[in-house]
Structure formats: C-alpha cells, structure tokens
Protein backbone atom coordinates (compact mmCIF):
# COMPACT_ATOMS: atom_id res chain seq x y z
CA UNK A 1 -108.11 2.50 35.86
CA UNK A 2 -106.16 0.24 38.39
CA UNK A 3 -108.78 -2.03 38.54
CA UNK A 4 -109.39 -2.41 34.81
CA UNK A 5 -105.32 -2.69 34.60
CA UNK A 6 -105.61 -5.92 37.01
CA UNK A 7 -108.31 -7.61 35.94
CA UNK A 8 -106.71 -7.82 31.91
CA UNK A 9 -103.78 -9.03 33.56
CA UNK A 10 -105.39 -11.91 35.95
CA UNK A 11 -107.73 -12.74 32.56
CA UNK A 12 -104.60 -12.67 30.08
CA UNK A 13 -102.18 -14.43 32.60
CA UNK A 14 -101.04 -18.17 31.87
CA UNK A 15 -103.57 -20.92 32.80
CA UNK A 16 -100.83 -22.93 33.63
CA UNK A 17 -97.63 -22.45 35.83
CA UNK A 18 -95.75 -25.06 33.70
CA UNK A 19 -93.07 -24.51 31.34
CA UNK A 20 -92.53 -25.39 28.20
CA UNK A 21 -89.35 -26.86 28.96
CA UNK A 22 -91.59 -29.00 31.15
CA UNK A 23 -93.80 -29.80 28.79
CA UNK A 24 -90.93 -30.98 26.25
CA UNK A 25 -89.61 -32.68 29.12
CA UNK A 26 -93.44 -34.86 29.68
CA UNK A 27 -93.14 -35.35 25.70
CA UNK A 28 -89.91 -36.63 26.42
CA UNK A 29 -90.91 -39.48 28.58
CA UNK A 30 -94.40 -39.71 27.64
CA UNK A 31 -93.58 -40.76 23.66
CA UNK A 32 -89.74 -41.91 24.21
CA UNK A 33 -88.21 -39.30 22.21
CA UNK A 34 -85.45 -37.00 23.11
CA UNK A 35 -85.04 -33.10 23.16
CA UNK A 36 -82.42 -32.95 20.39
CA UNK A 37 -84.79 -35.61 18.20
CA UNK A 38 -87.48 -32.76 18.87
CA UNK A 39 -85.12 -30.13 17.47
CA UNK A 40 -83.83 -32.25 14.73
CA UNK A 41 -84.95 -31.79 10.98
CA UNK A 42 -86.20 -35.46 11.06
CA UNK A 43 -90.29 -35.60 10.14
CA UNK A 44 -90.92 -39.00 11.41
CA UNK A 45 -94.51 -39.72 12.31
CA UNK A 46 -93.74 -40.02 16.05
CA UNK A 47 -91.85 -37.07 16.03
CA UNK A 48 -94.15 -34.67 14.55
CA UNK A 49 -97.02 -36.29 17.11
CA UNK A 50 -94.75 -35.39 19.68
CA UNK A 51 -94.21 -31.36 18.19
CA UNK A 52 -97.69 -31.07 17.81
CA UNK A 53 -98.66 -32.66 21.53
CA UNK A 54 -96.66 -29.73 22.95
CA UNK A 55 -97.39 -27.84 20.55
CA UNK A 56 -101.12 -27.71 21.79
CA UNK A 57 -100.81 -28.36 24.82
CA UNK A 58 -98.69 -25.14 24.94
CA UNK A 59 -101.18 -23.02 23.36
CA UNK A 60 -104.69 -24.67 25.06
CA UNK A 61 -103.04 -24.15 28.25
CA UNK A 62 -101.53 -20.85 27.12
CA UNK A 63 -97.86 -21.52 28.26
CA UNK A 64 -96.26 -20.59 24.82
CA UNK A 65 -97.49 -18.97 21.44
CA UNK A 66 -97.15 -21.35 18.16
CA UNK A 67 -94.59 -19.07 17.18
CA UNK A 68 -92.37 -19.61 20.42
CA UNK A 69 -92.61 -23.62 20.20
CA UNK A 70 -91.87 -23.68 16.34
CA UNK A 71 -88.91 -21.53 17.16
CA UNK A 72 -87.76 -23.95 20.00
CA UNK A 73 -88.03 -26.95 17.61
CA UNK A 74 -86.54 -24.97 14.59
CA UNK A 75 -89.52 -25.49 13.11
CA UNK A 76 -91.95 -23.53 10.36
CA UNK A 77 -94.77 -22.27 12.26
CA UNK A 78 -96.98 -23.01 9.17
CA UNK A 79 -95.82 -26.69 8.97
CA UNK A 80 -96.31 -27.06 13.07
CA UNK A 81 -99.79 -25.61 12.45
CA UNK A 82 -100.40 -28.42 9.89
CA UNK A 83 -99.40 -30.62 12.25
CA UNK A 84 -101.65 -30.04 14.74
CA UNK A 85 -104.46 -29.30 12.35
CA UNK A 86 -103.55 -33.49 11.56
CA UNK A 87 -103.30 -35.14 14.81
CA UNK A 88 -105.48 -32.42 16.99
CA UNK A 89 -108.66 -31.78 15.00
C-alpha cells in the first residue's frame, strides 16, 4: 500500500516548482502590466492576454487550478476559461 501511496503522489505532484506569484510576476514584465491591473475589473485586450497566459501556464504546468487563478484575479472562472479558450486554442 506504501508504494501505491507514493507513486500517486510523485504522478499527481506539481510539474513545476514555480509559483504562481512567480508566474504573475513573469506576466508582469513579460507584457508590461502590473499586479493590481491584473486584479482590476478592467477587460482590456492586453489584460485578459495576460490572465489567460498565466492562466495556462498555471494549469499546463499544474502550479494552480483555474479556480485558484480566477480567484487571485477576482475573476469568473467561466469568463477566464473563455479567455483562454480565445487566445490558447
């Protein structure tokens, strides 16, 4: 049972040692927004891009659930799942 026990947790365990803070934090520099634009109720273009970039680069590299980064954005998951369905086909 042990070994069953350890080998769901190594196969269930984050790809990634990165953070989403981190990740916000590459978004940050990498499109030339800020956290608090991130977290604002603004829907320009950029800033959605920018959601949905960490957004799915949270999830592909399993560092955060959709649920967790809509929350940190005070976001609708639904609407952060349209984004990404948009800009990451």
């Amino acid at each position: 049972m042990l070994a069953a026990a350890k080998m769901l947790a190594t196969a269930w365990g984050p790809r990634s040692r990165r953070t989403l803070d981190e990740l916000i934090t590459e978004a940050d520099e990498r499109f030339g927004v800020t956290r608090q634009s991130l977290q604002s109720a603004s829907r320009r273009r950029s800033l959605t891009y920018a959601r949905a970039w960490v957004a799915h680069q949270a999830t592909s590299l399993r560092i955060a659930s959709l649920a967790h980064v809509a929350r940190t954005f005070g976001r609708n998951e639904a609407s952060l799942r349209e984004s990404l369905r948009l800009h990451f086909p």
